[in-house]
Every structure is written in C-alpha cells, then in structure tokens.
N, C-alpha and C. Protein backbone atom coordinates (compact mmCIF):
# COMPACT_ATOMS: atom_id res chain seq x y z
N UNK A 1 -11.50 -7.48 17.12
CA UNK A 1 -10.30 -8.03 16.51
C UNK A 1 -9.14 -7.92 17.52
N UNK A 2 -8.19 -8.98 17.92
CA UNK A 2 -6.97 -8.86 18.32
C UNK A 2 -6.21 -8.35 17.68
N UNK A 3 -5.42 -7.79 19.25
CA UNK A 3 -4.30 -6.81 18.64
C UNK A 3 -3.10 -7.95 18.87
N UNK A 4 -1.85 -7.40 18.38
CA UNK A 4 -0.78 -7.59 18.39
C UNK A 4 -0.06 -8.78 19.71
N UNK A 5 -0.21 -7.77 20.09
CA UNK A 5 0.27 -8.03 21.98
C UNK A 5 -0.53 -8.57 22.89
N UNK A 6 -1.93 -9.04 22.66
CA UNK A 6 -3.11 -10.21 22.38
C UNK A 6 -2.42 -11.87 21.66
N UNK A 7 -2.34 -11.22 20.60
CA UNK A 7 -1.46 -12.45 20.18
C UNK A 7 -0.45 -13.32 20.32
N UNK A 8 0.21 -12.41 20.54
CA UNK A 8 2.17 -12.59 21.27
C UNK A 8 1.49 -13.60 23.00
N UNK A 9 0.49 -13.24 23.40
CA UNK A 9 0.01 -13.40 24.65
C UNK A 9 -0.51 -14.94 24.81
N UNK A 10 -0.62 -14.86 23.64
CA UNK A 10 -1.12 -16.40 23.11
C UNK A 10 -0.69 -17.39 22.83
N UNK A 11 0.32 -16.75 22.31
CA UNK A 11 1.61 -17.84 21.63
C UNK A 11 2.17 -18.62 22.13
N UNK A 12 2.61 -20.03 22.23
CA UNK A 12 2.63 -21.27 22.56
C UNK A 12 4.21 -20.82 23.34
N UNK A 13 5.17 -20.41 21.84
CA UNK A 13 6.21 -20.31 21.79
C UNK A 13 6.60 -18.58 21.97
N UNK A 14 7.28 -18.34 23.01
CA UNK A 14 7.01 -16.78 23.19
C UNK A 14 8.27 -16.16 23.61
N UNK A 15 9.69 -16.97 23.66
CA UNK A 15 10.75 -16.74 23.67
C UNK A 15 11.68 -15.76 22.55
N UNK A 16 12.03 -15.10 23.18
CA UNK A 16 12.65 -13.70 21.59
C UNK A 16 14.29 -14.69 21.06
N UNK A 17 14.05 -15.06 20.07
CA UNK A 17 15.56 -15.46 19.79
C UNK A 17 16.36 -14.65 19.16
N UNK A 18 17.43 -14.51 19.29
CA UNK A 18 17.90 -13.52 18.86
C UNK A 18 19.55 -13.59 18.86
N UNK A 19 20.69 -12.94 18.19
CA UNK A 19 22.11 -13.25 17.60
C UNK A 19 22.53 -11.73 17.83
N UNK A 20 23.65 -11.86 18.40
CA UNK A 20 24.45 -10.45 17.96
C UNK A 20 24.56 -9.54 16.40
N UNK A 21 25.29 -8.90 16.03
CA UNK A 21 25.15 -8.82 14.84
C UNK A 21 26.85 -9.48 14.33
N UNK A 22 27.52 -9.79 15.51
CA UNK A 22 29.26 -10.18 15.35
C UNK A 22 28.93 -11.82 15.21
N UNK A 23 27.62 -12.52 15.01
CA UNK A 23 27.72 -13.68 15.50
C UNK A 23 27.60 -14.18 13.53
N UNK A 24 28.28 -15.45 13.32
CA UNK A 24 28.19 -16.09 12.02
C UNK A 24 27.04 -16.59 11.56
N UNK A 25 26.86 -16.88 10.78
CA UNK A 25 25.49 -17.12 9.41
C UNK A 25 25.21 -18.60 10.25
N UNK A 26 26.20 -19.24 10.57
CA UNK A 26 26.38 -20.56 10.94
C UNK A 26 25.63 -20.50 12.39
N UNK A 27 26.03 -19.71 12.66
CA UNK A 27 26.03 -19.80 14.60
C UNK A 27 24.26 -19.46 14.44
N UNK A 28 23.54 -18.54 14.16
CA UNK A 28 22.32 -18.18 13.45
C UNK A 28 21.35 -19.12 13.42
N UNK A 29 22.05 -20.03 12.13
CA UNK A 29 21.59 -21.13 11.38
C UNK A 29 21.02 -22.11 12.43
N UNK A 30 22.22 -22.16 12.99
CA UNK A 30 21.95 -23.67 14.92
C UNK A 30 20.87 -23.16 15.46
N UNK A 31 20.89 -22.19 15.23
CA UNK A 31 19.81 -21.76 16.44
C UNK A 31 18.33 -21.89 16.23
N UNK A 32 18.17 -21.36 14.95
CA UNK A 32 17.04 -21.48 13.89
C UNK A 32 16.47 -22.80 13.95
N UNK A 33 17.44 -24.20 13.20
CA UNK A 33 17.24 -24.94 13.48
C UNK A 33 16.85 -25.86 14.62
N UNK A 34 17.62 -25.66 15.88
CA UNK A 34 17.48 -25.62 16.89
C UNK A 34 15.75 -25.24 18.06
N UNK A 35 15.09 -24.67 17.84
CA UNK A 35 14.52 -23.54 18.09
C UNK A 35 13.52 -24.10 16.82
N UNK A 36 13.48 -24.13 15.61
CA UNK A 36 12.30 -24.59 14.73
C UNK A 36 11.85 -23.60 14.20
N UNK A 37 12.49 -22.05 14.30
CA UNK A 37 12.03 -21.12 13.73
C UNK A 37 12.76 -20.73 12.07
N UNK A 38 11.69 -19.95 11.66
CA UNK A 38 11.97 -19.06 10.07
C UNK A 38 13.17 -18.01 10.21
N UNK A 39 13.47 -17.41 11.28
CA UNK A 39 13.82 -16.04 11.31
C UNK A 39 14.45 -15.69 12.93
N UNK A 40 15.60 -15.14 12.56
CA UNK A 40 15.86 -14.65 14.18
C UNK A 40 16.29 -13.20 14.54
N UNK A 41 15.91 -12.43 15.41
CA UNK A 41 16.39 -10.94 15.71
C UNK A 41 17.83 -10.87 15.61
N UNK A 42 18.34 -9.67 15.11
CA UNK A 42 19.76 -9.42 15.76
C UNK A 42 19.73 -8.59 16.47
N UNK A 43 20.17 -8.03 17.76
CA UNK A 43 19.76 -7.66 18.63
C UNK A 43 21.47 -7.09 19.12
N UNK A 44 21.59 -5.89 19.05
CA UNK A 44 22.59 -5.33 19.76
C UNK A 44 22.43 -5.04 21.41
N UNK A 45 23.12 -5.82 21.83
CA UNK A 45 22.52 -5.86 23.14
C UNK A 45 21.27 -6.06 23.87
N UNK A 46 20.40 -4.57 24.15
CA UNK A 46 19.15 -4.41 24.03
C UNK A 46 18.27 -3.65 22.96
N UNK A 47 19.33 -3.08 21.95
CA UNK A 47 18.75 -2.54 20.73
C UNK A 47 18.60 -3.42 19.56
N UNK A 48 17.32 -3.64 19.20
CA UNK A 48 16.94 -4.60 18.06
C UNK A 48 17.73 -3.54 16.44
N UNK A 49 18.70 -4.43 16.18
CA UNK A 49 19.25 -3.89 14.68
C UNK A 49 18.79 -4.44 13.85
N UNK A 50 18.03 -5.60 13.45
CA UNK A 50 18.05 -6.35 12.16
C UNK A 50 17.27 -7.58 12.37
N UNK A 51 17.16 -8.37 11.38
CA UNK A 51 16.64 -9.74 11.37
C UNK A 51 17.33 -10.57 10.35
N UNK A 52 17.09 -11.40 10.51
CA UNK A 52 18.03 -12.89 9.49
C UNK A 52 17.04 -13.82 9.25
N UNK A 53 16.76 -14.69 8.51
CA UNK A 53 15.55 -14.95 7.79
C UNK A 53 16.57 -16.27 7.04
N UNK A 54 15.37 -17.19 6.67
CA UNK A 54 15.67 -17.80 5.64
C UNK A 54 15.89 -17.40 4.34
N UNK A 55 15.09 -16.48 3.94
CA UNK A 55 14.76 -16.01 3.09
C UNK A 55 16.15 -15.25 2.77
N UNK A 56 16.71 -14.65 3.63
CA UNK A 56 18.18 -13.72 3.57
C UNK A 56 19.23 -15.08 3.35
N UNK A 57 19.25 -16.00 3.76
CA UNK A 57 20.32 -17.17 3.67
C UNK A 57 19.91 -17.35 2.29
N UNK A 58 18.94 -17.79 1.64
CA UNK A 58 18.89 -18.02 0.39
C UNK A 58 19.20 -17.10 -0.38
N UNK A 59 18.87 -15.99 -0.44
CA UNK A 59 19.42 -15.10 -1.45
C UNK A 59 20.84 -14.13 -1.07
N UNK A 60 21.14 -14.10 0.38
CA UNK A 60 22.58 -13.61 0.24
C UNK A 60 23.71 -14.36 0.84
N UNK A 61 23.59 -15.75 0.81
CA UNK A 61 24.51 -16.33 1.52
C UNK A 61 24.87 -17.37 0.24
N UNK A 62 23.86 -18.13 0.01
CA UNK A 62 24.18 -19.62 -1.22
C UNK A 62 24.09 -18.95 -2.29
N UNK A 63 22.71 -17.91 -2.69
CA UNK A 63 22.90 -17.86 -4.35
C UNK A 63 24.54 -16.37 -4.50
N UNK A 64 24.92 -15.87 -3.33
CA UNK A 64 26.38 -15.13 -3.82
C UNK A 64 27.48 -16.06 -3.55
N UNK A 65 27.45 -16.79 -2.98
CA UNK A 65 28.50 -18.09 -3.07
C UNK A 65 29.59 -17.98 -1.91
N UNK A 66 28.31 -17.30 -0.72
CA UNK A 66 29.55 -17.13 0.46
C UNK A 66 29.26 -18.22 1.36
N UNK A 67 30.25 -17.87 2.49
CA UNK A 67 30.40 -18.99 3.43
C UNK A 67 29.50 -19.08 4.81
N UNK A 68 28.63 -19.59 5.09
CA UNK A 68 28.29 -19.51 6.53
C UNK A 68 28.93 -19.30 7.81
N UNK A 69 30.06 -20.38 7.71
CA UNK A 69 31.11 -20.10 8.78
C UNK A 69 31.49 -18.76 8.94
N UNK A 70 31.89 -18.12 7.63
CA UNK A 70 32.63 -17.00 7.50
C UNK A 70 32.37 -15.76 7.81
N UNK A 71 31.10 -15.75 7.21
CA UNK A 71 30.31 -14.25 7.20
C UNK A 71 29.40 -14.21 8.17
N UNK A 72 29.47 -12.88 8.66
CA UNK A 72 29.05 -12.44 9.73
C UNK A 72 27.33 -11.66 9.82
N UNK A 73 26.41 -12.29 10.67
CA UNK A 73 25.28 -11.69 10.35
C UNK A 73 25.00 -10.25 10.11
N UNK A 74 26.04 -9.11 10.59
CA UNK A 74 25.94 -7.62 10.06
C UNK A 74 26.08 -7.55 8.82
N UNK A 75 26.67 -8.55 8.12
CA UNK A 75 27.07 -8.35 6.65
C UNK A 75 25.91 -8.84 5.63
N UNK A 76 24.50 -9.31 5.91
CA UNK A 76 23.76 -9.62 5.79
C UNK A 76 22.40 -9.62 5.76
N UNK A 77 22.17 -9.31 7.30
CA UNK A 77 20.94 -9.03 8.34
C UNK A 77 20.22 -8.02 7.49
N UNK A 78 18.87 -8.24 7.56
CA UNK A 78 17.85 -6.97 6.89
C UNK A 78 17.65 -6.19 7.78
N UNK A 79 18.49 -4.85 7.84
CA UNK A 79 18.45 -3.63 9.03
C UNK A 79 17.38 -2.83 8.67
N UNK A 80 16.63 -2.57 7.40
CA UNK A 80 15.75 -2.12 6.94
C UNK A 80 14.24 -2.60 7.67
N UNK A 81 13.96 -2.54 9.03
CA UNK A 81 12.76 -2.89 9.73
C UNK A 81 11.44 -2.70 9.67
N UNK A 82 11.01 -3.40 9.70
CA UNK A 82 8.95 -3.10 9.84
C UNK A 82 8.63 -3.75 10.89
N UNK A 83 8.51 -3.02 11.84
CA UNK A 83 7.75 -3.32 13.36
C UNK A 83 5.94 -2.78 13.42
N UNK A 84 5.80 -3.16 14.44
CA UNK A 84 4.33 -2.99 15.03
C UNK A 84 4.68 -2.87 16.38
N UNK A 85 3.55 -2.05 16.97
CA UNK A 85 3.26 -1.68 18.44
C UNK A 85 1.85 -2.84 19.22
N UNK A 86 2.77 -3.52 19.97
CA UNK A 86 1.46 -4.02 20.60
C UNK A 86 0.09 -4.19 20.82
N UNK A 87 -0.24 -2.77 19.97
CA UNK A 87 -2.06 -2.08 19.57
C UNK A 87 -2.01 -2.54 18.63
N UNK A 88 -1.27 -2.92 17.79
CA UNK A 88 -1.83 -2.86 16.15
C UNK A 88 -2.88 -4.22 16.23
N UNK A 89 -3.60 -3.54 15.29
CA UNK A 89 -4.46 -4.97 15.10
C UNK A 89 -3.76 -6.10 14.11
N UNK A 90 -4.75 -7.22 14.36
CA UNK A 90 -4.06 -8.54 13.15
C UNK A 90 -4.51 -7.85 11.90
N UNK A 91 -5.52 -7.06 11.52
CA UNK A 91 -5.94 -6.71 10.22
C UNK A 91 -4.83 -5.55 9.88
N UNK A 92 -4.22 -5.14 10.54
CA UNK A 92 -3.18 -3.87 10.14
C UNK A 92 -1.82 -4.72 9.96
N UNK A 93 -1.58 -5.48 10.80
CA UNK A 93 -0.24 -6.48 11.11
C UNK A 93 0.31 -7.27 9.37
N UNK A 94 -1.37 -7.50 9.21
CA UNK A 94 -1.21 -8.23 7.83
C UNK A 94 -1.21 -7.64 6.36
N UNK A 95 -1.32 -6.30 6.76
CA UNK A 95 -1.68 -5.31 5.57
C UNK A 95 -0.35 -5.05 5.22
N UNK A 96 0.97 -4.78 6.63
CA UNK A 96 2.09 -4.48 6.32
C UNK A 96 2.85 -5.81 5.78
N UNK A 97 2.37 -6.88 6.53
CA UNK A 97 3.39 -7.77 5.67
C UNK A 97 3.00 -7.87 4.39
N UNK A 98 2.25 -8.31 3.92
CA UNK A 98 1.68 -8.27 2.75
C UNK A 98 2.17 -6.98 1.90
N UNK A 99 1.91 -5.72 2.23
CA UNK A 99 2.77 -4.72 1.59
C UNK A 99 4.02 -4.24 1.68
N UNK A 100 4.71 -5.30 2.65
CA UNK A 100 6.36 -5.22 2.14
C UNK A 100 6.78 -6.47 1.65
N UNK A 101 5.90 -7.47 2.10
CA UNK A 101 6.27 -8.74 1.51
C UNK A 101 7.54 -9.46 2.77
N UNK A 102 6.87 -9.74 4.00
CA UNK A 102 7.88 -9.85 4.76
C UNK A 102 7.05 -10.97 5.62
N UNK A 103 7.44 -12.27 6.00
CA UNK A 103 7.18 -13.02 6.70
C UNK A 103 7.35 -12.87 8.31
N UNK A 104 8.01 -11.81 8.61
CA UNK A 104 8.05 -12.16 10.01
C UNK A 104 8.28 -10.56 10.83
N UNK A 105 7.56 -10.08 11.95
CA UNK A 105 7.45 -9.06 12.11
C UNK A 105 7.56 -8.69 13.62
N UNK A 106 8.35 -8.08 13.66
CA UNK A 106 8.88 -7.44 15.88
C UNK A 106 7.54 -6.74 16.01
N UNK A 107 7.34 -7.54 17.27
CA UNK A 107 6.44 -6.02 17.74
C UNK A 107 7.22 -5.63 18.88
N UNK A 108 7.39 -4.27 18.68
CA UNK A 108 8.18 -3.24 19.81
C UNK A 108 7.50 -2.28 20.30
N UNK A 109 7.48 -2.17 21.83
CA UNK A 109 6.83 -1.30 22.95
C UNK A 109 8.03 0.11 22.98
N UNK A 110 8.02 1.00 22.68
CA UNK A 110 9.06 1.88 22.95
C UNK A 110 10.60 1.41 21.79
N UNK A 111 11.41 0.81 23.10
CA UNK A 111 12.36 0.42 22.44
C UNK A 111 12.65 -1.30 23.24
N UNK A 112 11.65 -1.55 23.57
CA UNK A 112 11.65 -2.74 23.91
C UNK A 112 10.80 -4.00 22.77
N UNK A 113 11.80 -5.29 22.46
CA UNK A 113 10.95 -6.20 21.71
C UNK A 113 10.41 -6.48 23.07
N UNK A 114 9.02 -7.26 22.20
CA UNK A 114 8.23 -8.18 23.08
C UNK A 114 7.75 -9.69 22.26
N UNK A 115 8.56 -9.63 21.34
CA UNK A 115 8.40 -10.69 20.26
C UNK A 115 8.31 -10.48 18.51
N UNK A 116 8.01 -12.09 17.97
CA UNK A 116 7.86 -11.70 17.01
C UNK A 116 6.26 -12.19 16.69
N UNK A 117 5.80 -11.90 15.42
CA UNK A 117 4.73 -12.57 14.59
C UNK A 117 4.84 -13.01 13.73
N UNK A 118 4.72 -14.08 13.10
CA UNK A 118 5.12 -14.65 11.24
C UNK A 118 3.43 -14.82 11.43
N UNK A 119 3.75 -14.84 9.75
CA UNK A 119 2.80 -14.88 8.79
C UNK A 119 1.67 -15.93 9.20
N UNK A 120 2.34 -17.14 9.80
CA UNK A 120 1.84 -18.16 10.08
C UNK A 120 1.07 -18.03 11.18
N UNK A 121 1.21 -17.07 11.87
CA UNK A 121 0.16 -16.72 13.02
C UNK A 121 -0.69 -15.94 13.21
N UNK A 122 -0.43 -15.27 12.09
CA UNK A 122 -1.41 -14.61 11.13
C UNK A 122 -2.83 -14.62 10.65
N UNK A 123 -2.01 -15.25 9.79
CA UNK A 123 -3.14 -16.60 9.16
C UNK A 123 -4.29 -17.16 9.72
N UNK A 124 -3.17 -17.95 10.69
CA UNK A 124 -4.01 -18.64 12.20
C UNK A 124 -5.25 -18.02 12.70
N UNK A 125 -4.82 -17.33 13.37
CA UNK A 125 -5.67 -15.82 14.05
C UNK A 125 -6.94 -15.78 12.93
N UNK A 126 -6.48 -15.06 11.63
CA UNK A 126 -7.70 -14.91 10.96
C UNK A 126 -8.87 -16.14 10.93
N UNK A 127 -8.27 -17.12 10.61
CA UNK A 127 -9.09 -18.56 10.71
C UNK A 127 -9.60 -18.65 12.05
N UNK A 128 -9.12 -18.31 12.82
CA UNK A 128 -9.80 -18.50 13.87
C UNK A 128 -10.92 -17.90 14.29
N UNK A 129 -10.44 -16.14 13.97
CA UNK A 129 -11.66 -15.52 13.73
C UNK A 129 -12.90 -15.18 12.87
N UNK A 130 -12.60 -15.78 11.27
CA UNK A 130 -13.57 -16.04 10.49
C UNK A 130 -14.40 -17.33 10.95
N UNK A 131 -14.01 -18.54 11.18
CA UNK A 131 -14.47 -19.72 12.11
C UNK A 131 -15.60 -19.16 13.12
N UNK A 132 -15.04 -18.21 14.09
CA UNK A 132 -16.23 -17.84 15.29
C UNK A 132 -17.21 -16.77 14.19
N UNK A 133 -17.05 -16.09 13.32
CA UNK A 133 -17.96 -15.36 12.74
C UNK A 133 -19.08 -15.74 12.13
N UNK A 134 -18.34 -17.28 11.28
CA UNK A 134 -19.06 -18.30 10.67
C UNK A 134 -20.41 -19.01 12.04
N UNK A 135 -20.14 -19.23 12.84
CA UNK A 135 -20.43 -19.99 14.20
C UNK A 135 -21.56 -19.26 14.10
N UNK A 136 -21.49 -17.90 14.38
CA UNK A 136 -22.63 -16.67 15.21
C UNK A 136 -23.49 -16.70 13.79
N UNK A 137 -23.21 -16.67 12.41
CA UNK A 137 -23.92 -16.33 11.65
C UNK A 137 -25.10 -17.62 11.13
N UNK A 138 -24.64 -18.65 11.48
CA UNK A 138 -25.28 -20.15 11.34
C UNK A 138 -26.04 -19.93 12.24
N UNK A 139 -25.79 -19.83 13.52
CA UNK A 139 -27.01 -19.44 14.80
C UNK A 139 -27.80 -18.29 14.75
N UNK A 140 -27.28 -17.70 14.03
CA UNK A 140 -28.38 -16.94 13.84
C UNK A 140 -29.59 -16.74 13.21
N UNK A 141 -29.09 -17.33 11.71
CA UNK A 141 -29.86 -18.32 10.52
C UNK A 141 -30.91 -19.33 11.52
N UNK A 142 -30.09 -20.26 12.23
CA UNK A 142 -31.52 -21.56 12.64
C UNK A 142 -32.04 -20.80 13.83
N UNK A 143 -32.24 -20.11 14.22
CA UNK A 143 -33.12 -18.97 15.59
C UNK A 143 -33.92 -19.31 14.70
C-alpha cells in the first residue's frame, strides 16, 4: 500500500496553496477559484496555522451573514488540525478523514508542509489499487 508522500509524489498538481491568516475570505476565495481547488492552507509564514475550506465559507461566512471582503481568514480558518506524516499509509490517511469527517488533509514532515491530500485522491488511489488486485486475482483464476 502507498504511503502518503508516495502519493503527494504522484500528484499531477503538487503546488502548496496557501493565505496568510491577515488575508480576506475574498482574497482566499480568488485563489481557490483560481487554482480549482476545495481548500487552502493558512500558513503563517512557514508555520502551517489553519485551513479554509469550502465547507468553512458555507457555514461561517454566508449562513452567519458576514462579508467576504471584510472578514479576515483568522476569524474563520479551522486551526483545529489533522495532519499525517509522509509514512502514513492511504488506509490510515482515510480512516482519519473519515473519523473526523474532513475532506482535505496536510501532510507534514517535522514542521514542514509537503502538501495536501483530499478525499478525492483518496478515493483514486484506492480504485486504483483494488483495480490491480482485481487484475492479479482474474490471472490467477485462468492459470
């Protein structure tokens, strides 16, 4: 099974995006869009503080009735983190999202990011590897 940092290794798209925590909901938003991603780091300098999510725009930005322009991603950002270490496997990777319920996940070396993982690559991965399991077990059957 691949690990973590196997994966990240793989990834098409392998650029860390990432926002201050002084930067606006708005400024965020461009980037997201921009970029085609779910979710972006906030990143104090070189210390990862937080993440911003769609998922955080929908429930603390439109349904409390604030402003994008206005508010500032510290006022927001989920500082409450679930990382992985480059070892972790995809079968451990997915156990945590799944048991916090979190689409998108840092993997950090020390105190260094080296990216992220969503769910969606996840997924991927597994299909990919049930697919080759499927493969070996058919060949093995017509032997």
């Amino acid at each position: 099974m691949k690990t973590a940092g196997q994966l990240l290794a793989e990834k098409q798209r392998q650029a860390i995006y990432n926002v201050p925590p002084q930067a606006t909901i708005y400024a965020a938003l461009q980037l997201m869009a921009e970029k085609d991603i779910g979710a972006v780091l906030v990143m104090d300098e070189d210390s990862l503080v937080g993440i911003f999510s769609e998922r955080d725009y929908a429930r603390k930005i439109i349904l409390k009735g604030k402003n994008s322009t206005d508010t500032l991603i510290q006022d927001v950002m989920t500082s409450r983190l679930f990382v992985v270490s480059p070892h972790s496997t995809i079968s451990e990777c997915m156990a945590l999202m799944s048991e916090k319920r979190i689409r998108h996940l840092p993997v950090v070396e020390g105190s260094q990011v080296m990216g992220v993982l969503s769910i969606t690559d996840l997924v991927r991965e597994t299909i990919r590897e049930q697919d080759f399991v499927i493969q070996q077990l058919e060949q093995y059957i017509h032997q």
